[in-house]
N, C-alpha and C. Protein backbone atom coordinates (compact mmCIF):
# COMPACT_ATOMS: atom_id res chain seq x y z
N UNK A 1 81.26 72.80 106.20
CA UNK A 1 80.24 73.83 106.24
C UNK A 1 80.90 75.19 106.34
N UNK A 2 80.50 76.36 105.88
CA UNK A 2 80.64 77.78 105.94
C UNK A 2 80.37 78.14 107.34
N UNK A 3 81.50 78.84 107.43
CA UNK A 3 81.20 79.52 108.79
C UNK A 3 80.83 81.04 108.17
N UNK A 4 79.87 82.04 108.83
CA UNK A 4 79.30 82.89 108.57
C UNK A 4 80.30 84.18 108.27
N UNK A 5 80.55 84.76 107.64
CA UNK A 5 81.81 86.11 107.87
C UNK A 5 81.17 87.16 108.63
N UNK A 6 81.88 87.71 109.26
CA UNK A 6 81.58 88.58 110.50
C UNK A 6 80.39 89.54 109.52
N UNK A 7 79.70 90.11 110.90
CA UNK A 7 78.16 90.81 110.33
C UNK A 7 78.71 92.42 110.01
N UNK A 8 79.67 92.68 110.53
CA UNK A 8 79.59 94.40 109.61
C UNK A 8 81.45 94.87 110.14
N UNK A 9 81.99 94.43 108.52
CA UNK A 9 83.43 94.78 108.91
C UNK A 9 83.64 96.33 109.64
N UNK A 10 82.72 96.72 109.71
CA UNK A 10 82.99 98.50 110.60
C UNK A 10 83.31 98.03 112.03
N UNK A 11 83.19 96.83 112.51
CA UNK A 11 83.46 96.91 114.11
C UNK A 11 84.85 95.56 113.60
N UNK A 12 85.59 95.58 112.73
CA UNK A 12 86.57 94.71 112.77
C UNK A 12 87.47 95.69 111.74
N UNK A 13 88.73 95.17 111.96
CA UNK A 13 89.57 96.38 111.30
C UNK A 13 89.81 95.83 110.21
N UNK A 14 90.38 95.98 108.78
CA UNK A 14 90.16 95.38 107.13
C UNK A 14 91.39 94.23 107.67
N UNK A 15 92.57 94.40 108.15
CA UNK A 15 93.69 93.50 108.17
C UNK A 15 92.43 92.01 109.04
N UNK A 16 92.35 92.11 109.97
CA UNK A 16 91.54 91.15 110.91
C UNK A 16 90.65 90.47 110.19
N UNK A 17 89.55 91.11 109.38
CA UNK A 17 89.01 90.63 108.11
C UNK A 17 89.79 89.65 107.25
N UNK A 18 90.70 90.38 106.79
CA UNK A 18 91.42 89.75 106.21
C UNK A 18 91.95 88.42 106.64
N UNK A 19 92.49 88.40 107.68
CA UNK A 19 93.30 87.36 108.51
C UNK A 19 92.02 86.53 108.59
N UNK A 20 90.59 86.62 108.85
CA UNK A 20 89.95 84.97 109.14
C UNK A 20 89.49 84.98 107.66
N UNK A 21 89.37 85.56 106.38
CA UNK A 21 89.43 85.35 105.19
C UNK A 21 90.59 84.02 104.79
N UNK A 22 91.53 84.69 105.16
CA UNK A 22 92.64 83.72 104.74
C UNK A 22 92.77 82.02 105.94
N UNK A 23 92.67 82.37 107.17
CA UNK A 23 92.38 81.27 107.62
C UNK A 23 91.09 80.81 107.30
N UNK A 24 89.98 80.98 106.64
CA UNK A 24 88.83 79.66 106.23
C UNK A 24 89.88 79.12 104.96
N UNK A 25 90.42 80.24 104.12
CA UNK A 25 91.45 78.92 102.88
C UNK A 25 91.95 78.38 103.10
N UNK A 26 93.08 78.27 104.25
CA UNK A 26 93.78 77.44 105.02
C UNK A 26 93.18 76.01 105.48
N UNK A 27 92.09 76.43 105.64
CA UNK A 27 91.16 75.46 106.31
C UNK A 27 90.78 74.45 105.24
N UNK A 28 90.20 75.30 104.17
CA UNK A 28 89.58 74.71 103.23
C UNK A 28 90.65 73.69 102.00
N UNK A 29 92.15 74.72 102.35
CA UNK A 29 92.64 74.12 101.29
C UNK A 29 93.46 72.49 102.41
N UNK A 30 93.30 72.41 103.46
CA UNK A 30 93.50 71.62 104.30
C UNK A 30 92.83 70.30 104.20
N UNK A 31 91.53 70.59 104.31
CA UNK A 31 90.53 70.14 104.26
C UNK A 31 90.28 69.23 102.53
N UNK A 32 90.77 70.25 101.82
CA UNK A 32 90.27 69.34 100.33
C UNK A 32 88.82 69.79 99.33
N UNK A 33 88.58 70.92 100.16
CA UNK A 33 87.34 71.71 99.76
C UNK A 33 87.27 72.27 98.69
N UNK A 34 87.16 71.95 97.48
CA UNK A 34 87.27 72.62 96.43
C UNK A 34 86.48 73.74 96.47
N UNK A 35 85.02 73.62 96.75
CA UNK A 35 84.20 74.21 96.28
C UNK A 35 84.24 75.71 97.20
N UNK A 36 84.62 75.05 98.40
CA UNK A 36 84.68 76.24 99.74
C UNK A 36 85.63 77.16 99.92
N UNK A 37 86.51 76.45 98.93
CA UNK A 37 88.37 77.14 98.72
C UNK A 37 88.01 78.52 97.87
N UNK A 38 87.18 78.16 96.70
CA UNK A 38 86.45 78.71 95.79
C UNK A 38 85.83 80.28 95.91
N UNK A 39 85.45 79.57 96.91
CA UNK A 39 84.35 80.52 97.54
C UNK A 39 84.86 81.26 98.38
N UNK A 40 85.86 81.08 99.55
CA UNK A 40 86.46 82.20 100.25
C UNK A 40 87.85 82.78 99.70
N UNK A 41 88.04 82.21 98.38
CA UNK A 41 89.10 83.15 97.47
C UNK A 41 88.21 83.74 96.97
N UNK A 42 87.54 83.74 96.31
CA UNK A 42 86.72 84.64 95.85
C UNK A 42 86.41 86.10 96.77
N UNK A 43 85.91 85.69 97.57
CA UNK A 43 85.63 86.31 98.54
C UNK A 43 86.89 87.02 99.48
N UNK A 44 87.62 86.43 99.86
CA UNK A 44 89.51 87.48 99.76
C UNK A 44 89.13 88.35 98.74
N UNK A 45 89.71 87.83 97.48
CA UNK A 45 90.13 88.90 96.05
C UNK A 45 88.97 90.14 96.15
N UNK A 46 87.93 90.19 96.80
CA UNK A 46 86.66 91.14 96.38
C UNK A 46 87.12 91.80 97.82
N UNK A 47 87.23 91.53 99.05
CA UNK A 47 88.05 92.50 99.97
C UNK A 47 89.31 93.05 99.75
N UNK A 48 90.15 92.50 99.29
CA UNK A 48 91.21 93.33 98.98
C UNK A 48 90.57 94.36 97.64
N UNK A 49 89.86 94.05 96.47
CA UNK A 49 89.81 95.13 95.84
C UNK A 49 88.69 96.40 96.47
N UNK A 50 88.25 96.03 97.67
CA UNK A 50 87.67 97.18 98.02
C UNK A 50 88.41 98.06 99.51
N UNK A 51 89.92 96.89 100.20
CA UNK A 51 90.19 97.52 101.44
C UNK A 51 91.82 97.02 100.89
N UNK A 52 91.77 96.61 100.23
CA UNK A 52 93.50 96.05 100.05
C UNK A 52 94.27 97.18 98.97
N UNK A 53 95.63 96.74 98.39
CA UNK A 53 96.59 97.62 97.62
C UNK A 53 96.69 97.24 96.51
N UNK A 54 97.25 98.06 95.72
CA UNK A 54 97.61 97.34 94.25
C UNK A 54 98.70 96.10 94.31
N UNK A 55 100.02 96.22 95.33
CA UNK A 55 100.45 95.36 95.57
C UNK A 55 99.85 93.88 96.03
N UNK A 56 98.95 93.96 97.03
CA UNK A 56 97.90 92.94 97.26
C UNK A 56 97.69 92.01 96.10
N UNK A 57 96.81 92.60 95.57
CA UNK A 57 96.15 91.93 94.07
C UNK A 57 96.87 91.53 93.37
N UNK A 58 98.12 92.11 93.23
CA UNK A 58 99.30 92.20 92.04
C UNK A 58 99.65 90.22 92.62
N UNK A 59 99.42 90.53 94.03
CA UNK A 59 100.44 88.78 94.49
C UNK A 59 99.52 87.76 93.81
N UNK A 60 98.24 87.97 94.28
CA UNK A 60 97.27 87.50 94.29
C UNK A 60 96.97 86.82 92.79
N UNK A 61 96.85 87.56 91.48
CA UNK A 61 96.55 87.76 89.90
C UNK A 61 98.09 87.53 89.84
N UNK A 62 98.85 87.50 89.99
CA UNK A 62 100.42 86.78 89.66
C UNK A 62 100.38 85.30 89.83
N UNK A 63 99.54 84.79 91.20
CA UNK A 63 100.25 83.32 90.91
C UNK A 63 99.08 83.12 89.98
N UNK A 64 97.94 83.45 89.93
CA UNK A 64 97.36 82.90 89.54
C UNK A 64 97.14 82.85 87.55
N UNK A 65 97.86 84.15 87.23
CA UNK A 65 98.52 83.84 85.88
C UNK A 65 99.82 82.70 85.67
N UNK A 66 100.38 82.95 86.81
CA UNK A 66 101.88 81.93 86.06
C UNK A 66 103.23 82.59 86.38
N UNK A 67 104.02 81.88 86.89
CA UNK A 67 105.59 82.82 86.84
C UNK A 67 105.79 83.06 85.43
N UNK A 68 105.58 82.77 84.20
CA UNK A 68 105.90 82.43 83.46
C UNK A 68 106.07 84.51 82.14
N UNK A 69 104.85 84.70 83.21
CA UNK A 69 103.66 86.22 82.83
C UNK A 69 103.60 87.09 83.46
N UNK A 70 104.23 86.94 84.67
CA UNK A 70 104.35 87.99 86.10
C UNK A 70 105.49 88.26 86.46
N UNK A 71 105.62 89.68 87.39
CA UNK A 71 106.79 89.90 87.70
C UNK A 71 107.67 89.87 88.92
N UNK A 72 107.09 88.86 89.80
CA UNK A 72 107.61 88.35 90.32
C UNK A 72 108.28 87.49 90.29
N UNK A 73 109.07 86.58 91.57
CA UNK A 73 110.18 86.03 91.65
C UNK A 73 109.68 84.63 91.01
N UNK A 74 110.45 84.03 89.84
CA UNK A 74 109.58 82.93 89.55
C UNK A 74 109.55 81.69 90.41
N UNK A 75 108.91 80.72 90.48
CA UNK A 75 109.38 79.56 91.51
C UNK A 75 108.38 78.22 90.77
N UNK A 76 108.61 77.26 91.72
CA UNK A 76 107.78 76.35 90.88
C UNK A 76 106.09 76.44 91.14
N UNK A 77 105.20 76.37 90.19
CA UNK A 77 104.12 76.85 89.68
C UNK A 77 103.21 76.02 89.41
N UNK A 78 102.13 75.51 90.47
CA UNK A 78 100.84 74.67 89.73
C UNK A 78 99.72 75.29 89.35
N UNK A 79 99.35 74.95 88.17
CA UNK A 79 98.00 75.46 87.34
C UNK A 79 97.32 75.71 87.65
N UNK A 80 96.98 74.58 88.68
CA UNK A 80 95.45 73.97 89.55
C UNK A 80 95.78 74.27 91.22
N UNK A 81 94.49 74.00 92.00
CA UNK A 81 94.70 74.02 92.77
C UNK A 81 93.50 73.66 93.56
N UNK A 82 93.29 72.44 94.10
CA UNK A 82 92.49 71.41 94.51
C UNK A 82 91.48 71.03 93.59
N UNK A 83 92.38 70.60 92.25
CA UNK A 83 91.75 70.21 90.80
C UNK A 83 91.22 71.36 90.16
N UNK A 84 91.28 73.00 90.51
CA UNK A 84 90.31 73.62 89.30
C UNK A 84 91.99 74.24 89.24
N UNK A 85 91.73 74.69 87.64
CA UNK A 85 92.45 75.49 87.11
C UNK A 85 92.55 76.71 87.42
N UNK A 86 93.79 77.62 87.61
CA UNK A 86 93.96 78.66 88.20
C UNK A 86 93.58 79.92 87.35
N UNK A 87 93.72 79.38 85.83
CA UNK A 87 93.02 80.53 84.79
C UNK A 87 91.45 80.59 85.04
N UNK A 88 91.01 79.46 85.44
CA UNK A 88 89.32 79.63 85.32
C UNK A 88 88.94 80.24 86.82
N UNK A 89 89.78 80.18 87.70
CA UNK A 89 89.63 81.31 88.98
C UNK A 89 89.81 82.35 88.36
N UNK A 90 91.07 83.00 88.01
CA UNK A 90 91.41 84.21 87.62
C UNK A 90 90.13 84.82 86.52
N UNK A 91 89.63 84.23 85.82
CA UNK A 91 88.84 84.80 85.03
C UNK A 91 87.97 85.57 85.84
N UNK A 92 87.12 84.47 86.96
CA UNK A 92 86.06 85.04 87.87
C UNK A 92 86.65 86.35 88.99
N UNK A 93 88.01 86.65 89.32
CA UNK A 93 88.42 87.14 89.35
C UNK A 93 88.10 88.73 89.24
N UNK A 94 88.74 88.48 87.63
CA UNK A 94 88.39 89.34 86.91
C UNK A 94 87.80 90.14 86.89
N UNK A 95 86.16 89.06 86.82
CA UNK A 95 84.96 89.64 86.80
C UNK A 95 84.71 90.41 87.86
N UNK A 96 85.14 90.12 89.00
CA UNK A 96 85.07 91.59 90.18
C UNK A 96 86.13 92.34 89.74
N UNK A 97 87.04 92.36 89.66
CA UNK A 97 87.58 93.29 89.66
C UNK A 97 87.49 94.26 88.12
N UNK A 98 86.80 93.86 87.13
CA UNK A 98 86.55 94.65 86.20
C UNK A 98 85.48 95.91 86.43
N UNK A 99 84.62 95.29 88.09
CA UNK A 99 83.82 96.56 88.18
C UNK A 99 84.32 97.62 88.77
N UNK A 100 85.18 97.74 89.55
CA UNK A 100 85.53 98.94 90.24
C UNK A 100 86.50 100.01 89.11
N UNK A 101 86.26 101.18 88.99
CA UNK A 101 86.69 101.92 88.32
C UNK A 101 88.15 102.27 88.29
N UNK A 102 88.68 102.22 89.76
CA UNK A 102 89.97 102.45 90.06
C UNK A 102 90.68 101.33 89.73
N UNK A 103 90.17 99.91 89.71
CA UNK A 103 91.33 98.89 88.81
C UNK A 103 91.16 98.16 87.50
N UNK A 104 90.61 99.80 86.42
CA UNK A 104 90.85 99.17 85.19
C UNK A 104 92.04 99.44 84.42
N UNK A 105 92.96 99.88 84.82
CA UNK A 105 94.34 99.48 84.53
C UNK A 105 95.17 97.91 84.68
N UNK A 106 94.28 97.63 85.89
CA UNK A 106 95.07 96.30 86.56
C UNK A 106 94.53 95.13 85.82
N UNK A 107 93.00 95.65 85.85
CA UNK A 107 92.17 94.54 85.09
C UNK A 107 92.65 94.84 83.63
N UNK A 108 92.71 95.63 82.76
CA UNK A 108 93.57 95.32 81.52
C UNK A 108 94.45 94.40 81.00
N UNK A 109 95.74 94.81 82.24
CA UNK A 109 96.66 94.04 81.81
C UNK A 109 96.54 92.58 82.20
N UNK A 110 95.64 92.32 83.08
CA UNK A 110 95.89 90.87 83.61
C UNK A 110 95.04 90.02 82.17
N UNK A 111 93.61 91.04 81.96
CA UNK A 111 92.68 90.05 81.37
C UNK A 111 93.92 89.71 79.74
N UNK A 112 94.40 91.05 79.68
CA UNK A 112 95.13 91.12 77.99
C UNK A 112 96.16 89.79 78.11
N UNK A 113 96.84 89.69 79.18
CA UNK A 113 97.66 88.90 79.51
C UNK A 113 97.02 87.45 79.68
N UNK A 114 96.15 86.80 80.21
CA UNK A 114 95.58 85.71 79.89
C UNK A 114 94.85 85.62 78.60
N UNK A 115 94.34 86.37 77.74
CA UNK A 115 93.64 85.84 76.89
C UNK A 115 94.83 85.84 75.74
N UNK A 116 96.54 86.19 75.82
CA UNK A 116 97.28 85.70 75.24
C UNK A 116 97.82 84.53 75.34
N UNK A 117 97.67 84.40 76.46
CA UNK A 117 97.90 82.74 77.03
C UNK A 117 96.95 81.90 76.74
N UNK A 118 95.75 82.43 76.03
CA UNK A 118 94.65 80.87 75.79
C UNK A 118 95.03 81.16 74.04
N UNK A 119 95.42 82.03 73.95
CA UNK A 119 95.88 82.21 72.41
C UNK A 119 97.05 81.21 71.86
N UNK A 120 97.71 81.24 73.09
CA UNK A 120 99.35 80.56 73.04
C UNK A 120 98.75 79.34 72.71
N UNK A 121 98.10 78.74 73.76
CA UNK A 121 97.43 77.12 74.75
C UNK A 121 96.72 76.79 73.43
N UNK A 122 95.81 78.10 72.25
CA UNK A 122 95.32 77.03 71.38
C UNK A 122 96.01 77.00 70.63
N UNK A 123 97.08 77.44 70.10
CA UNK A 123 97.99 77.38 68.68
C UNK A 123 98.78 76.21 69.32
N UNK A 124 99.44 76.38 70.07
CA UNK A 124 100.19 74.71 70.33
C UNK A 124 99.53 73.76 70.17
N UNK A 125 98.09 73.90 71.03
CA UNK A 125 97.22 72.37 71.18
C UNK A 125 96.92 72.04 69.66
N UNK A 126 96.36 73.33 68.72
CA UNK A 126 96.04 72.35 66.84
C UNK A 126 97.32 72.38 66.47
N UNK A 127 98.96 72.50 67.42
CA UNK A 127 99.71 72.04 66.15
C UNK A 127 100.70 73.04 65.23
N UNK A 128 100.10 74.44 65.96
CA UNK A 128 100.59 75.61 65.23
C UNK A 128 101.90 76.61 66.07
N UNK A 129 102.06 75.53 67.28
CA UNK A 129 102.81 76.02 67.94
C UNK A 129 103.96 77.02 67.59
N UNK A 130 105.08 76.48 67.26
CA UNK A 130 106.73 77.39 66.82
C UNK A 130 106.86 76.86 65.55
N UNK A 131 106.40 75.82 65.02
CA UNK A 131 106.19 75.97 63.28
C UNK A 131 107.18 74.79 63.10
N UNK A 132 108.06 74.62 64.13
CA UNK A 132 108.81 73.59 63.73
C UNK A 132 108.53 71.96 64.24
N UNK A 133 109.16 70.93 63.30
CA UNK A 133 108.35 69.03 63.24
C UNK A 133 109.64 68.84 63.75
N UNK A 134 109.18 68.32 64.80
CA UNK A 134 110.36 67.41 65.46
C UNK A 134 109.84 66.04 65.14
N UNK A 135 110.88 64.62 65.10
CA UNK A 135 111.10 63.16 65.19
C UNK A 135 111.18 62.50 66.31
């Protein structure tokens, strides 16, 4: 079950917010909660884009593109994460963060940057990958 998020972050400071944000994922990703994991990432990513940094987000929209696309340190990298795919988070993502005016730079490059990656994902999958037939 959801525990309620505090009633008016003005009497809690944004870091503290933050901190039981991230412990319900802890919880949830503990737990096996897909749906609840879901829901209080979501809910992180939309506080940091209204009390967090560009660095913040940058960690945040990094794993969830891929070492592969980001500029951070690469390491080993799962797609998913308690069975949903990390592109179909990032999309929703997105979608908050495409409203605020101050991160449509950020939202550019991330969305430009995944929708080259479903570009990549369909030319390999029919076959059109690097052009070359291996035996």
């Amino acid at each position: 079950a959801r525990v309620a998020a505090p009633c008016s972050t003005s009497s809690y400071s944004s870091d503290a917010v933050r901190s039981w944000l991230e412990a319900q994922l802890a919880s949830c990703l503990h737990l096996q909660l897909e749906k609840d994991y879901r829901h209080w990432f979501l809910t992180l990513f939309s506080h940091l884009i209204n009390h967090g940094t560009e660095t913040q987000l940058r960690t945040i929209l990094d794993d969830m593109l891929g070492p592969s696309h980001c500029t951070s340190t690469p390491k080993k990298w799962q797609s998913t994460i308690l069975g949903v795919k990390k592109h179909d988070i990032l999309e929703e993502m997105l979608e908050q963060l495409v409203r605020q005016n101050r991160w449509q730079r950020l939202y550019t490059e991330y969305s430009d940057q995944l929708q080259d990656i479903k570009k990549s994902d369909v030319s390999t999958v029919n076959g059109h990958g690097n052009g070359k037939l291996t035996n």
